[in-house]
C-alpha atoms as a PDB file:
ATOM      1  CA  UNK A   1     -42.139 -21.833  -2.562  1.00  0.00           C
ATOM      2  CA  UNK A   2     -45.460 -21.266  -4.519  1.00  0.00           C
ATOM      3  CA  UNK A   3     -45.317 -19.417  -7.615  1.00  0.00           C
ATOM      4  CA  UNK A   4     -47.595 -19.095 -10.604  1.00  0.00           C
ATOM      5  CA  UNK A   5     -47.138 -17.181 -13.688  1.00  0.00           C
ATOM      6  CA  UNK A   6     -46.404 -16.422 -17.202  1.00  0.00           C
ATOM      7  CA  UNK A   7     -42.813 -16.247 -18.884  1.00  0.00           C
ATOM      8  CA  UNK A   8     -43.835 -14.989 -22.242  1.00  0.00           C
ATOM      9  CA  UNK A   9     -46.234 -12.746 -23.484  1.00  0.00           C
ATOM     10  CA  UNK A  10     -48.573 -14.324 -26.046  1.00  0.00           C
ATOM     11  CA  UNK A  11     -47.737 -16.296 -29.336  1.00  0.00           C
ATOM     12  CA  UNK A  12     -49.140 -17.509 -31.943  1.00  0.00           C
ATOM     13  CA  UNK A  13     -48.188 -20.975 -33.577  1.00  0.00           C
ATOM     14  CA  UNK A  14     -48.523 -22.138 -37.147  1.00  0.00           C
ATOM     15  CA  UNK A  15     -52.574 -22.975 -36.993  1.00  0.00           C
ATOM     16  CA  UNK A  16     -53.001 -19.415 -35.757  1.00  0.00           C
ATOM     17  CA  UNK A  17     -54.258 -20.908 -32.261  1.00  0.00           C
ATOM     18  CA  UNK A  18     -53.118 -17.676 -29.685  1.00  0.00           C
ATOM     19  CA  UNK A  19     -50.808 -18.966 -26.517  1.00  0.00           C
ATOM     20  CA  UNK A  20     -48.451 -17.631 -23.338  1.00  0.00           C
ATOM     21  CA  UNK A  21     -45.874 -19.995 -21.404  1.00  0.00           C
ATOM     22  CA  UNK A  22     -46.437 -19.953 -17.930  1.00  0.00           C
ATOM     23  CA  UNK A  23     -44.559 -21.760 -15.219  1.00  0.00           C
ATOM     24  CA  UNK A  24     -45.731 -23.141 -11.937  1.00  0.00           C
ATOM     25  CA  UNK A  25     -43.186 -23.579  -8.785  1.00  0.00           C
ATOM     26  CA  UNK A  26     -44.804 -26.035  -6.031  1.00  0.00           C
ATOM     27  CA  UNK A  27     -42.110 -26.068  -4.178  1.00  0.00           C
ATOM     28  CA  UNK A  28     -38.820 -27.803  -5.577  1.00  0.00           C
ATOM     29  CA  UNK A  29     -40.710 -28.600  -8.610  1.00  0.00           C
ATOM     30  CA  UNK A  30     -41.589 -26.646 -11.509  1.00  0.00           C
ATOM     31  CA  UNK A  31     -43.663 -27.032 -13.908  1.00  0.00           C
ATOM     32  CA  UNK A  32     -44.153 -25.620 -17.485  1.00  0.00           C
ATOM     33  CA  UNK A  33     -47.728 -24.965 -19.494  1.00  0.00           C
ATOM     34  CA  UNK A  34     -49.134 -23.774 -22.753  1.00  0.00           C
ATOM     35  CA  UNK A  35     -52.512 -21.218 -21.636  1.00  0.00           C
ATOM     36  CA  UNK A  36     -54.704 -20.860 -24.463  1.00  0.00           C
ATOM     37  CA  UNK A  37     -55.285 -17.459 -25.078  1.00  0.00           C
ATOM     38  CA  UNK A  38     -58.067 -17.624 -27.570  1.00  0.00           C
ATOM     39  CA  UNK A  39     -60.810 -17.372 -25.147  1.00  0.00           C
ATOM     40  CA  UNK A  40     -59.236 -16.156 -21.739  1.00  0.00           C
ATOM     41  CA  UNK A  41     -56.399 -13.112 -21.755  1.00  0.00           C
ATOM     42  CA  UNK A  42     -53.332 -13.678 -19.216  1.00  0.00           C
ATOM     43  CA  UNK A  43     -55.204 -11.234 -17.040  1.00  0.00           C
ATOM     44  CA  UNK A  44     -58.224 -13.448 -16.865  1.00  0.00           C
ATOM     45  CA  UNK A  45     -55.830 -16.206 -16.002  1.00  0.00           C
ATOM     46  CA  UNK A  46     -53.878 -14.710 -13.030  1.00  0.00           C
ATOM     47  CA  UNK A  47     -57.258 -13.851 -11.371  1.00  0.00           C
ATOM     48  CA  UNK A  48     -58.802 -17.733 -11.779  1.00  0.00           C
ATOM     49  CA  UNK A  49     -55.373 -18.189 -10.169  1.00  0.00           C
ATOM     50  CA  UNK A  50     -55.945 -15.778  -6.997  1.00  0.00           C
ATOM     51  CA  UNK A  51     -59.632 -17.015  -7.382  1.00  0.00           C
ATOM     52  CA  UNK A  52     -58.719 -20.220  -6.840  1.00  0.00           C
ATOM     53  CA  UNK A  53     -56.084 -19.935  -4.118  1.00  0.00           C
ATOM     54  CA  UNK A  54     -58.250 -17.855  -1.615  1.00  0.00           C
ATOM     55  CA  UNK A  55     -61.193 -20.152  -2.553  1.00  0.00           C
ATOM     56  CA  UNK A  56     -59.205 -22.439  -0.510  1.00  0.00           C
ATOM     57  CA  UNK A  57     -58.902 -20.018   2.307  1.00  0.00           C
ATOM     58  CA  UNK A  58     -62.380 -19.517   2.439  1.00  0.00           C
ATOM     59  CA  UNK A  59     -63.922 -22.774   3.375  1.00  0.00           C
ATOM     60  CA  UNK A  60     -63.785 -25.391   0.463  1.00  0.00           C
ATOM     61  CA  UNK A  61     -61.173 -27.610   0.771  1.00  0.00           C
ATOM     62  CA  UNK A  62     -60.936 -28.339  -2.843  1.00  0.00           C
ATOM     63  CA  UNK A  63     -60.177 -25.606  -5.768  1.00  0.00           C
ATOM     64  CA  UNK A  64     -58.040 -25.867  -9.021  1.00  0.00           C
ATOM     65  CA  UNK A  65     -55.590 -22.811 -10.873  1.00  0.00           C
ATOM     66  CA  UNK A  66     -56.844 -23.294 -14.708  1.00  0.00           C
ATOM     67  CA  UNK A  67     -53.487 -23.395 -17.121  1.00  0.00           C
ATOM     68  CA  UNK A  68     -55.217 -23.911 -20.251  1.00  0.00           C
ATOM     69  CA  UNK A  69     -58.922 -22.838 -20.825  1.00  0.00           C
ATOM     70  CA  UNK A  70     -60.859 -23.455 -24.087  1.00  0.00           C
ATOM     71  CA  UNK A  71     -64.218 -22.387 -23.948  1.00  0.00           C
ATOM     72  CA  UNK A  72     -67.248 -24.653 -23.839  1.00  0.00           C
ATOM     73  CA  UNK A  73     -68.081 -27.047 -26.449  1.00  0.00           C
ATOM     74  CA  UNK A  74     -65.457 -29.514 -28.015  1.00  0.00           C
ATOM     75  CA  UNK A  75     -62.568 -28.284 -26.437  1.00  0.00           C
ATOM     76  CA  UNK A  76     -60.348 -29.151 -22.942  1.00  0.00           C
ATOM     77  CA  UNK A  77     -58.978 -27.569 -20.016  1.00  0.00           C
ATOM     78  CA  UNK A  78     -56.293 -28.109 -17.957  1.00  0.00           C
ATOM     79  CA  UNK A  79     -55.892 -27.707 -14.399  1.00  0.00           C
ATOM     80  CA  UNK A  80     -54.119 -28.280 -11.505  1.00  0.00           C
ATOM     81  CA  UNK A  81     -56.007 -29.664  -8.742  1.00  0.00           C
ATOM     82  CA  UNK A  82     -55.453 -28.119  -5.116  1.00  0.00           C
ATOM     83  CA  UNK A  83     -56.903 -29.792  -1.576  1.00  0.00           C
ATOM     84  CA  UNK A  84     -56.888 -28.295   1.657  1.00  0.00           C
ATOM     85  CA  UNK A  85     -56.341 -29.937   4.649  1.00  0.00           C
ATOM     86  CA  UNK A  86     -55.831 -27.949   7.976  1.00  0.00           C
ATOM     87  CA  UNK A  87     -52.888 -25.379   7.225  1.00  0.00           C
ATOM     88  CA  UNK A  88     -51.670 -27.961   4.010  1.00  0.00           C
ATOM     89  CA  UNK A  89     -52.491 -27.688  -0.073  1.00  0.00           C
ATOM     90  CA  UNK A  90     -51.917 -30.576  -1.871  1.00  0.00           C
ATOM     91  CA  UNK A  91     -51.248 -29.738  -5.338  1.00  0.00           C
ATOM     92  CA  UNK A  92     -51.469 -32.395  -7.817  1.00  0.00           C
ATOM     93  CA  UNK A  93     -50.005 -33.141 -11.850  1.00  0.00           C
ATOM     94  CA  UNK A  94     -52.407 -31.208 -14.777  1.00  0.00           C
ATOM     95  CA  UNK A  95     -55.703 -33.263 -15.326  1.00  0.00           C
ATOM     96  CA  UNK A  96     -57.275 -33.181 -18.771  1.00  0.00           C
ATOM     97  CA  UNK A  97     -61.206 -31.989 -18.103  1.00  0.00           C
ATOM     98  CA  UNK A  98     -63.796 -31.585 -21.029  1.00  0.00           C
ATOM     99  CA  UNK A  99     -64.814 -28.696 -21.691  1.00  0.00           C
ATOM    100  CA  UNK A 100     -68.796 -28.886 -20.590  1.00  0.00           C
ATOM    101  CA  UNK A 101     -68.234 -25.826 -18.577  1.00  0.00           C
ATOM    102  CA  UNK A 102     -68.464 -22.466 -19.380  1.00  0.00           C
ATOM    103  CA  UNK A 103     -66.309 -20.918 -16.980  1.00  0.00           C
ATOM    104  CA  UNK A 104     -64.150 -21.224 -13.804  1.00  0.00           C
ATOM    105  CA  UNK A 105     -66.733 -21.817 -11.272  1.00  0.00           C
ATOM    106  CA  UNK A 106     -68.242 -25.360 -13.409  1.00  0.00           C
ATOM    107  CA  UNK A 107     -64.247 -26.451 -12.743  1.00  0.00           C
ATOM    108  CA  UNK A 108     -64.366 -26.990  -9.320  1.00  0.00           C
ATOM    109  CA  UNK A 109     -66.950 -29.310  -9.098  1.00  0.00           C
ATOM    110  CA  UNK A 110     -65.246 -31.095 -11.873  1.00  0.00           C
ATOM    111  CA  UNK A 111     -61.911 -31.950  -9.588  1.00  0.00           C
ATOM    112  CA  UNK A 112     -63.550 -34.877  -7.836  1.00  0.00           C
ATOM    113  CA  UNK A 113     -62.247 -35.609  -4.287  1.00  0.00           C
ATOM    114  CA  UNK A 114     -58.680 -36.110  -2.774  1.00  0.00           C
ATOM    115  CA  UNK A 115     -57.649 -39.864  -2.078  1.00  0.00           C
ATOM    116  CA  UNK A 116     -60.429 -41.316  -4.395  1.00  0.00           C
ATOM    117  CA  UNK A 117     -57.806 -42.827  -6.728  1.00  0.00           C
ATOM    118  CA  UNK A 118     -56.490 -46.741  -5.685  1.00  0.00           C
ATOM    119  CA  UNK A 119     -52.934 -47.011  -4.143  1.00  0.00           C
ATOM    120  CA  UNK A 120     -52.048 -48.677  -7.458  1.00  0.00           C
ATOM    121  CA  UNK A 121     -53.023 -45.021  -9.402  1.00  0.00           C
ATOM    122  CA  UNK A 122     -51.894 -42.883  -6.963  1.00  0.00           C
ATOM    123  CA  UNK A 123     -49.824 -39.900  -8.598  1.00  0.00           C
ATOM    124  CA  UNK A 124     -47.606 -37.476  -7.254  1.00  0.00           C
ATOM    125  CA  UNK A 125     -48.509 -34.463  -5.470  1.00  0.00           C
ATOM    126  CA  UNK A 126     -46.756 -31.073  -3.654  1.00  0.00           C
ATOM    127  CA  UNK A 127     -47.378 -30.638  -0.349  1.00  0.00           C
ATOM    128  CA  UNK A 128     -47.543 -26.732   0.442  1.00  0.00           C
ATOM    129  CA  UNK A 129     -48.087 -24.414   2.901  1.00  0.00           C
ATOM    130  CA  UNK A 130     -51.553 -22.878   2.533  1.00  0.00           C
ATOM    131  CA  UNK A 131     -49.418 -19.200   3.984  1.00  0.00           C
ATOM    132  CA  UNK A 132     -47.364 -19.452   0.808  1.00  0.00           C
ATOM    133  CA  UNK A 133     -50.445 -19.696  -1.173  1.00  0.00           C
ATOM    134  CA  UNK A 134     -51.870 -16.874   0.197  1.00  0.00           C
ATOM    135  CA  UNK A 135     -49.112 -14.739   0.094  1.00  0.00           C
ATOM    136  CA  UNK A 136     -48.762 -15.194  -3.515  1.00  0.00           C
ATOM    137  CA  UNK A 137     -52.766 -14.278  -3.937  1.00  0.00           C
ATOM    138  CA  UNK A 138     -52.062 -11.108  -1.384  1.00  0.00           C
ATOM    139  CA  UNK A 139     -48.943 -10.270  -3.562  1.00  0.00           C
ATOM    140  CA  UNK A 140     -50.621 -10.165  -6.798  1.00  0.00           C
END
């Protein structure tokens, strides 16, 4: 099962720095994240996320759904990085990118390629159907 979503509506923490818990189901797994809501709203997030997924669909085998987005300048985002290959997705753990980019679109050229990393770094990843992906996109 693919899922992506929020599971609070937005917060603010001590240092007045705006936030929503969202949770990500690749399968068995799930996974919970802190979106910054200081620059992007929960709306802007859930389309990045359909963005993203039919990106996929469309011809580039490489995308990524954004979890945490700070603006450009000295800040970070977080992502999740997605591959394609033939009817698969391979999603993999959040990667830490600087934030040189000033929106979505700068990300995916960010995500370097699949199978790049030495088996000695390799990390986990969810194998997926790319259906369930699009479903979830369709559904929204």
């Amino acid at each position: 099962m693919f899922y992506i979503g929020f599971v609070s509506g937005a917060r603010v923490d001590a240092s007045g720095r705006r936030y929503a818990i969202g949770d990500a189901t690749l399968g068995e797994h799930s996974q919970r994240f802190e979106a910054n809501l200081d620059h992007w709203s929960t709306a802007d997030y859930e389309r990045q996320w359909r963005e993203a997924v039919l990106r996929l669909a469309t011809g580039p085998e490489s995308s990524a759904l954004v979890t945490s987005y700070e603006g450009g300048g000295d800040g970070r985002h977080i992502v999740l990085p997605m591959w394609r290959e033939g009817s698969a997705v391979y999603v993999q753990p959040p990667l830490v990118l600087d934030a040189d980019v000033e929106d979505s679109s700068g990300i995916y050229d960010k995500i370097g390629e699949r199978g790049t990393m030495s088996a000695a770094a390799a990390i986990a990843e969810w194998q997926l159907p790319l259906g369930q992906l699009l479903a979830f996109a369709i559904d929204e």
